[in-house]
Every structure is written in structure tokens, then in C-alpha cells.
N, C-alpha and C. Protein backbone atom coordinates (compact mmCIF):
# COMPACT_ATOMS: atom_id res chain seq x y z
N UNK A 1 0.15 24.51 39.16
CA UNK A 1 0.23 24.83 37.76
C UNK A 1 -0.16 26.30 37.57
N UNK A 2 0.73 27.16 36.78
CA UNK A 2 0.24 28.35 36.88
C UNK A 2 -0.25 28.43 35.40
N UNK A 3 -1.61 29.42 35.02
CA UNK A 3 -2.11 29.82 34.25
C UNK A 3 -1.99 31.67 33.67
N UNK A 4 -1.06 30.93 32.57
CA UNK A 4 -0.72 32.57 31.65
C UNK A 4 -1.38 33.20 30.74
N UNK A 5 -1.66 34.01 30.58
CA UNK A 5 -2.49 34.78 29.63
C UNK A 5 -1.64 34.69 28.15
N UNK A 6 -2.95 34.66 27.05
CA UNK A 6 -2.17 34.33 25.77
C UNK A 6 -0.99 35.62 25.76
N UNK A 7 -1.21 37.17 26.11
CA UNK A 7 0.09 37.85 25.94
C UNK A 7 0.90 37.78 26.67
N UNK A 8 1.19 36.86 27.95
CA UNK A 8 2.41 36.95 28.68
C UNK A 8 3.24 35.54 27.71
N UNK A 9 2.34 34.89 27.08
CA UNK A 9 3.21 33.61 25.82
C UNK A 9 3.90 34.30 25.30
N UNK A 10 3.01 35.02 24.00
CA UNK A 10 3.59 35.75 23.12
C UNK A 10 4.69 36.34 23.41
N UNK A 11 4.33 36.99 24.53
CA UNK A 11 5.99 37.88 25.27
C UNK A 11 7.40 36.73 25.16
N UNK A 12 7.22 35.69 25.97
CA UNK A 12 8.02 34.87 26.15
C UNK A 12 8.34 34.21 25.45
N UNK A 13 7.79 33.88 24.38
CA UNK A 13 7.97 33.22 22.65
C UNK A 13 8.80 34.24 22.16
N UNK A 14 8.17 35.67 22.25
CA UNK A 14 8.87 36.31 21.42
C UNK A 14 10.39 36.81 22.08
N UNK A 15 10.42 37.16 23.28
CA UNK A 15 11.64 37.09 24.07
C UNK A 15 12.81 36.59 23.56
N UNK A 16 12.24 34.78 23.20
CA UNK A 16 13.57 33.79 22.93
C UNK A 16 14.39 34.25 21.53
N UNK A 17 15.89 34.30 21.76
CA UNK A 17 16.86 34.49 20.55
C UNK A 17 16.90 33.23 19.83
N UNK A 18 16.03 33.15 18.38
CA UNK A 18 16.15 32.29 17.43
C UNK A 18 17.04 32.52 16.72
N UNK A 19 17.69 31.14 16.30
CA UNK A 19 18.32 31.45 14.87
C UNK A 19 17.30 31.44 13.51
N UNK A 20 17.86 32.42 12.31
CA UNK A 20 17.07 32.19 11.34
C UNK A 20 17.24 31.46 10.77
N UNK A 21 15.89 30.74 9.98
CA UNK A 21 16.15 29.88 9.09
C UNK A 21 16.75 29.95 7.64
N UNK A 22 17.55 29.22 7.31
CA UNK A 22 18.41 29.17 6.07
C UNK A 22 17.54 29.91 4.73
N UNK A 23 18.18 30.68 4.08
CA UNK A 23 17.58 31.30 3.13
C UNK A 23 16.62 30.34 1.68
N UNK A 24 16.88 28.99 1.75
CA UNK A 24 16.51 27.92 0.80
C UNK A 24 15.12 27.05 1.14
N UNK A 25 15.12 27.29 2.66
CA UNK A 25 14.13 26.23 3.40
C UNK A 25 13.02 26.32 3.01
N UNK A 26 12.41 27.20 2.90
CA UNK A 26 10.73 27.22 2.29
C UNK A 26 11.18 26.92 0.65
N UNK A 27 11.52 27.32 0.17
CA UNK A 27 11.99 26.07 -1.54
C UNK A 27 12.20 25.16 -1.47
N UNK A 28 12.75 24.76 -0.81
CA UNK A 28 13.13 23.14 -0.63
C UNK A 28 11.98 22.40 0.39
N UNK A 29 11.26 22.87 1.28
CA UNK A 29 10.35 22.19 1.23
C UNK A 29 9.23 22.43 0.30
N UNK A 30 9.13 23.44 -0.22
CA UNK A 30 7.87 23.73 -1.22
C UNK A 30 8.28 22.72 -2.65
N UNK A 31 9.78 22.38 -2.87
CA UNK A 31 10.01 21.73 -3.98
C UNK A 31 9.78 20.24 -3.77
N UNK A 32 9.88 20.02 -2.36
CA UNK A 32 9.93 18.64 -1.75
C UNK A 32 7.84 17.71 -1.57
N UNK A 33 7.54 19.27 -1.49
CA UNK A 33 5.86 18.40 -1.47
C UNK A 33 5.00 19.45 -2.58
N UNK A 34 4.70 20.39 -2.40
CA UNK A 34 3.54 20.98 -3.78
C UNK A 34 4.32 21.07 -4.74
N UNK A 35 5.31 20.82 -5.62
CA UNK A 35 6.12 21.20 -6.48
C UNK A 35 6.57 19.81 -7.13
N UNK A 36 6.40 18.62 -6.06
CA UNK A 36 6.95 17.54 -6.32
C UNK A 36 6.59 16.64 -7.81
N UNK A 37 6.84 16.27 -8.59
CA UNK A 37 6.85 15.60 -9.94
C UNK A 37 5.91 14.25 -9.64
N UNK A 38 4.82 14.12 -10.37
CA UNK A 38 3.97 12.91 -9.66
C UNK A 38 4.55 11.87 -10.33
N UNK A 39 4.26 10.66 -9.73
CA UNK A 39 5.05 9.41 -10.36
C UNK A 39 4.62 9.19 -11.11
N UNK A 40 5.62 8.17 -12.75
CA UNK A 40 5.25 7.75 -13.51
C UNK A 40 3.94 6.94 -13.39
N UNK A 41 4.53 5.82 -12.38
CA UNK A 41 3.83 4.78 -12.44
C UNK A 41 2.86 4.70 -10.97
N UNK A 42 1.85 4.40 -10.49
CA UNK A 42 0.86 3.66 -9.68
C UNK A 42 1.43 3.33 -9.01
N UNK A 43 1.54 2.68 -6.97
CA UNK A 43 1.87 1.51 -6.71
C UNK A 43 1.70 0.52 -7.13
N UNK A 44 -0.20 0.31 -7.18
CA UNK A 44 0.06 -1.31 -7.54
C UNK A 44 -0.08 -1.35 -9.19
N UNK A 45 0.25 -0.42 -10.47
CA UNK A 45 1.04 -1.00 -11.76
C UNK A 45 2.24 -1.39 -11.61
N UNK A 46 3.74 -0.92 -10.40
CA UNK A 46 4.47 -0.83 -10.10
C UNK A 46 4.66 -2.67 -9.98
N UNK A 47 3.76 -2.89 -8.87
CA UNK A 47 3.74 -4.22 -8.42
C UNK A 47 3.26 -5.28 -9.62
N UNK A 48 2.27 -4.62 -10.56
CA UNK A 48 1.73 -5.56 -11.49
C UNK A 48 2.98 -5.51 -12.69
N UNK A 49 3.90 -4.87 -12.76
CA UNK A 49 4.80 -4.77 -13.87
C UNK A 49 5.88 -5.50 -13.61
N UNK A 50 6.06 -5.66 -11.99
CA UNK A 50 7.35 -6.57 -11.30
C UNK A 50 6.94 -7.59 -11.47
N UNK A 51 5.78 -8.13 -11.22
CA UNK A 51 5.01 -9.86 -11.31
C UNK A 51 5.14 -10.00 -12.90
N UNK A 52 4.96 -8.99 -13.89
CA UNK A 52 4.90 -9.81 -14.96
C UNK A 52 6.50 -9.98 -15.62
N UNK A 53 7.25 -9.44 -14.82
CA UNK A 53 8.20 -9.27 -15.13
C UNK A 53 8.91 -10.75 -14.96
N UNK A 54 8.12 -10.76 -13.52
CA UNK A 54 8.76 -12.19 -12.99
C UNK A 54 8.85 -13.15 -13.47
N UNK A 55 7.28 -13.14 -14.14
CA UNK A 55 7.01 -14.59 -14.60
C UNK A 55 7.63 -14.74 -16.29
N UNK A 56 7.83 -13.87 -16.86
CA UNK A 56 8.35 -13.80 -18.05
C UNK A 56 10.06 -14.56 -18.27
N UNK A 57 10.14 -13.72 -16.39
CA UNK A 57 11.79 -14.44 -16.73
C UNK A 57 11.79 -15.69 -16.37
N UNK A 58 11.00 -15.89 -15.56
CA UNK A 58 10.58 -17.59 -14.49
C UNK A 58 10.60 -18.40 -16.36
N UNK A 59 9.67 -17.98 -17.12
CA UNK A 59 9.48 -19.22 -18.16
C UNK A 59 10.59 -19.13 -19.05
N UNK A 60 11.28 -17.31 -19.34
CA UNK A 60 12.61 -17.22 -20.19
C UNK A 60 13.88 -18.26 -19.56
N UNK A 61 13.64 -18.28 -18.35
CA UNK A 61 15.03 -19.00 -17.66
C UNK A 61 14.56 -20.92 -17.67
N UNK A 62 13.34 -21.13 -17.71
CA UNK A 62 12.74 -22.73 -18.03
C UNK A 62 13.33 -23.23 -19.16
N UNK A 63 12.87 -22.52 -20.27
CA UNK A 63 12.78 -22.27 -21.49
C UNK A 63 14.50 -22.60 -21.89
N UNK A 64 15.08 -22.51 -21.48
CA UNK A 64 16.93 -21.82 -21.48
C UNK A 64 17.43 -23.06 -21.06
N UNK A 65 17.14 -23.22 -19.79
CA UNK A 65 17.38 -24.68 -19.07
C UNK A 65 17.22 -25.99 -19.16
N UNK A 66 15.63 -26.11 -20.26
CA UNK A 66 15.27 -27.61 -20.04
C UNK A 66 14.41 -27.56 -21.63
N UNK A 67 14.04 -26.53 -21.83
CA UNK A 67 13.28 -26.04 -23.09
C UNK A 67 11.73 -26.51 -22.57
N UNK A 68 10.65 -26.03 -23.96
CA UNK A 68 9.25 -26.38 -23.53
C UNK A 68 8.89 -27.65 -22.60
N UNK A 69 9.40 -28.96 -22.39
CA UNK A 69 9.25 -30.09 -21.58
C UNK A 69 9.21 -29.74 -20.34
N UNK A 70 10.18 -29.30 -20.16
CA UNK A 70 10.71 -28.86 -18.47
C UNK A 70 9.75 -27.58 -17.94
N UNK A 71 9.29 -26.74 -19.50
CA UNK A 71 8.07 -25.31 -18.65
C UNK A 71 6.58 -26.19 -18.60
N UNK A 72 6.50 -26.92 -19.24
CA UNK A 72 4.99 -27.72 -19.07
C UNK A 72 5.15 -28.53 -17.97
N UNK A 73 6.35 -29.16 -17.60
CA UNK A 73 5.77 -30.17 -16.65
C UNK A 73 6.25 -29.30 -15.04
N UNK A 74 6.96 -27.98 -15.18
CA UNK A 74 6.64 -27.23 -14.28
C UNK A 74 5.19 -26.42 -13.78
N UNK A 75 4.76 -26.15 -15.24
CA UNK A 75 3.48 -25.26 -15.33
C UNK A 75 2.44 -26.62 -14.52
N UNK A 76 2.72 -27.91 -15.63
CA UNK A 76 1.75 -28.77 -14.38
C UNK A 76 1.55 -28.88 -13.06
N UNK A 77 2.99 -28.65 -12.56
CA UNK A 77 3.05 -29.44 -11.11
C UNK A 77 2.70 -27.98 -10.60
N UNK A 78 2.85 -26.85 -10.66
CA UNK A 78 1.87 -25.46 -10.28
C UNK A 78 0.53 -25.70 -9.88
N UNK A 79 0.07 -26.45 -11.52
CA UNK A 79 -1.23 -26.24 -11.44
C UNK A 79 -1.77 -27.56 -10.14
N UNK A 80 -0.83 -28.40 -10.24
CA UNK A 80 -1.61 -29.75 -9.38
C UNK A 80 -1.54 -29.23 -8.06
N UNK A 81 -0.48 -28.33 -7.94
CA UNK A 81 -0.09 -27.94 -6.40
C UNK A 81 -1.31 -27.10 -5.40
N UNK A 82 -2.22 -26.45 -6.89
CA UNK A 82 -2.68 -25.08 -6.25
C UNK A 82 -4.51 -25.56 -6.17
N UNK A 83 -4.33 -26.96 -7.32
CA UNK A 83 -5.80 -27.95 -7.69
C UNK A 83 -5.78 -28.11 -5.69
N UNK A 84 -4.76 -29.41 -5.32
CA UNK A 84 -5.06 -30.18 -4.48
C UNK A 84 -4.47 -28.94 -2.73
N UNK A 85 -4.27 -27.79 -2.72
CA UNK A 85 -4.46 -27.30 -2.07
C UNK A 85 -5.45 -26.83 -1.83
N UNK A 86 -6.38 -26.86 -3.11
CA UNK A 86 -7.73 -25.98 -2.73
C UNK A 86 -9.05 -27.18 -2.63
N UNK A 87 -8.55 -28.20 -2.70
CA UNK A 87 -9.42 -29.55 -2.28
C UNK A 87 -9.40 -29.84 -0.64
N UNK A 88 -8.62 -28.91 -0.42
CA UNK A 88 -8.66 -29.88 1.13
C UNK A 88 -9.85 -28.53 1.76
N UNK A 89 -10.31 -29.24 2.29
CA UNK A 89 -12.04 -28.38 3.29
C UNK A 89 -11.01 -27.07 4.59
N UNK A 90 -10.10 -27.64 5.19
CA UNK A 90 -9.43 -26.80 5.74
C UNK A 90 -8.67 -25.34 5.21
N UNK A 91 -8.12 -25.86 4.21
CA UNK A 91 -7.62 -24.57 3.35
C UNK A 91 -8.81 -23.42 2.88
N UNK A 92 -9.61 -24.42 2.50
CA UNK A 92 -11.01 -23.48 2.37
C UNK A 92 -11.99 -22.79 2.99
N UNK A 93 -11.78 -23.72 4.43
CA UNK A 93 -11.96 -23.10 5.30
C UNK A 93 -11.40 -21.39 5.92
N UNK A 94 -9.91 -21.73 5.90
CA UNK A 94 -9.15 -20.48 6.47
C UNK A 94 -9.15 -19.60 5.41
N UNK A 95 -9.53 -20.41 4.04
CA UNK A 95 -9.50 -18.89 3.29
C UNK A 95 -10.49 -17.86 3.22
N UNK A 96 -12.01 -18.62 3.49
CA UNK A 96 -12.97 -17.39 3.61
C UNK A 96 -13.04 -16.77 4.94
N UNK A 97 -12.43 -17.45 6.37
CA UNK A 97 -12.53 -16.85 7.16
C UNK A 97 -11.51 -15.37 7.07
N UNK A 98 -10.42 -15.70 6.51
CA UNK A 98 -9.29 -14.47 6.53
C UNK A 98 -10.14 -13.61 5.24
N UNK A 99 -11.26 -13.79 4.46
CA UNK A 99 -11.88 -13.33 3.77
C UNK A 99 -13.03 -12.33 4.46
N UNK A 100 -13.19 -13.07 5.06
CA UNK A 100 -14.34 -11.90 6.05
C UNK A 100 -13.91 -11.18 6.91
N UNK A 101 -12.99 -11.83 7.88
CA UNK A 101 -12.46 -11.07 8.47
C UNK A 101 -11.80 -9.88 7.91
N UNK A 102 -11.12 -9.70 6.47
CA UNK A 102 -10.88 -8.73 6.02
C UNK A 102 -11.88 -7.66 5.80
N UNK A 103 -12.94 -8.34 5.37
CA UNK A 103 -14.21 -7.29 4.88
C UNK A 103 -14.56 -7.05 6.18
N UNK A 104 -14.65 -7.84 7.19
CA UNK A 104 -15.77 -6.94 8.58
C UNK A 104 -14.33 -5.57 8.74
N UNK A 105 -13.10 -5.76 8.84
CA UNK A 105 -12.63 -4.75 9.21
C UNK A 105 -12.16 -3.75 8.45
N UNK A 106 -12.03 -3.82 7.34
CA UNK A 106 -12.54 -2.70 5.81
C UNK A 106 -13.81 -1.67 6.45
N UNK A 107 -14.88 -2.80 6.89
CA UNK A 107 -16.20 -2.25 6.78
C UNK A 107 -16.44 -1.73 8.79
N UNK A 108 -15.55 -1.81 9.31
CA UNK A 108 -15.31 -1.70 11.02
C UNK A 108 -14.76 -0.12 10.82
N UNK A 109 -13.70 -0.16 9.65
CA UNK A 109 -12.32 0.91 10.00
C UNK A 109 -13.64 2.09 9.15
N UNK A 110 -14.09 2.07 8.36
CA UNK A 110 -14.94 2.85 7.58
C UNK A 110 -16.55 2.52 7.03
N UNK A 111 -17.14 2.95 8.06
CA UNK A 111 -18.10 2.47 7.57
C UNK A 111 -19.18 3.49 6.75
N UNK A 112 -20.26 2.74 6.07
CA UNK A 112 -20.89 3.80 5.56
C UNK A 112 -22.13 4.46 6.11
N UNK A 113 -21.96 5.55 5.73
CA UNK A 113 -23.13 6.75 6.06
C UNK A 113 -24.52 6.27 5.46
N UNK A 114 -25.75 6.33 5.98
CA UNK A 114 -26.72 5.53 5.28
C UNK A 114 -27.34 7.44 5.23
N UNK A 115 -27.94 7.77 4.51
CA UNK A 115 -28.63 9.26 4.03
C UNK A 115 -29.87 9.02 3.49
N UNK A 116 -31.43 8.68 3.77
CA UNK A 116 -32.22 9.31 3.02
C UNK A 116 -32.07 7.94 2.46
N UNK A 117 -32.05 6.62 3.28
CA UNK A 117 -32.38 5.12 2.04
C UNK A 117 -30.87 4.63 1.19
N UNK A 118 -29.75 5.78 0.78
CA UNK A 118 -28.90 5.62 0.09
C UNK A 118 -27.68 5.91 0.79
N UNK A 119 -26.34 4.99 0.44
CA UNK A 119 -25.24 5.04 1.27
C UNK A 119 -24.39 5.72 0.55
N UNK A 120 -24.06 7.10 1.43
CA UNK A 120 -23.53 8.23 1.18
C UNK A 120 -21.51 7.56 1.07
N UNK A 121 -20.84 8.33 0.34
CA UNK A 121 -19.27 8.02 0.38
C UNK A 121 -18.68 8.85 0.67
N UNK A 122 -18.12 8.94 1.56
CA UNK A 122 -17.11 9.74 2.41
C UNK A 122 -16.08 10.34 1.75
């Protein structure tokens, strides 16, 4: 392996015949990131505006189909579905484990700085 001195680089960097870059390129990336227009909306309002969106049409399209009878005894069988899923000891089980396990690795990937008794935020 041979070892070059930073000016025999420079030489040889500068040596090479580049083409120049297009007269637009620093605008167009400067328009593409510091210049860029911030979004209206949030990701997750984005996501909270699609869900309510959803469910608005979920009961507009019930509503259309079967009228109030058919959205109540849907809204019931929701609710019985989500009662007797959360009765069983297993479901409850896997849900606080995927619960901690989320928090130990929240708290793995970043943890906090303890300073002087008080936990400093990064």
C-alpha cells in the first residue's frame, strides 16, 4: 500500500478533467431542501384525519345500506369482538409483553443521561 502526501492528492484530484456542473444544480438542490415549503399537515394528523375519515364513511356507507339497525348491531358486534378478545389471559398476556418490550427498546435505543440527581434530554 503506498502512502501519499495530502499534496500529491490534491495534484491528482486536481489533474482529473471534470465536467461542469449544470448551471441550475445548486437551485435546485437549495429549492429541493432549505427552500422547501413545510407541510400542511403532521404525519400522524395526516394519519388521524385518514382514520376519521374512515370511520365516517364506514357508518355513512351502514347508514345507506341497512340504516341505524344494521350500524348498532354492527357497532355491537365490534364492541363484543374487542370485550371477549381482551378476556382471554393470553391476549393479555402478549399485549403487555409487546408493551415492554417496546419500552425496554425505546429506553435501550436512547437512553437517559442522569446529571446532578436529574435526567438530562438529549
Amino acid at each position: 500500500m503506498k502512502h501519499y502526501s495530502d499534496e500529491d492528492l490534491e495534484r491528482a484530484l486536481f489533474s482529473l478533467d471534470l465536467e461542469e456542473p449544470p448551471a441550475e444544480l445548486r437551485g435546485s438542490i437549495l429549492a429541493a431542501t432549505c427552500y422547501r415549503t413545510p407541510a400542511v399537515l403532521k404525519p400522524w394528523e395526516t394519519v388521524a384525519v385518514g382514520a376519521a375519515l374512515a370511520v365516517v364513511a364506514w357508518i355513512a356507507w351502514s347508514l345507506v345500506t341497512g340504516g341505524l339497525p344494521s350500524l348498532a348491531a354492527q357497532l355491537q358486534g365490534a364492541l363484543d369482538f374487542i370485550a371477549g378478545s381482551l378476556r382471554d389471559g393470553a391476549t393479555l398476556m402478549w399485549i403487555a409483553v409487546g408493551g415492554s418490550v417496546a419500552v425496554w427498546l425505546s429506553l435501550w435505543a436512547n437512553p437517559p443521561q442522569f446529571v446532578l440527581g436529574k435526567i438530562a434530554r438529549r
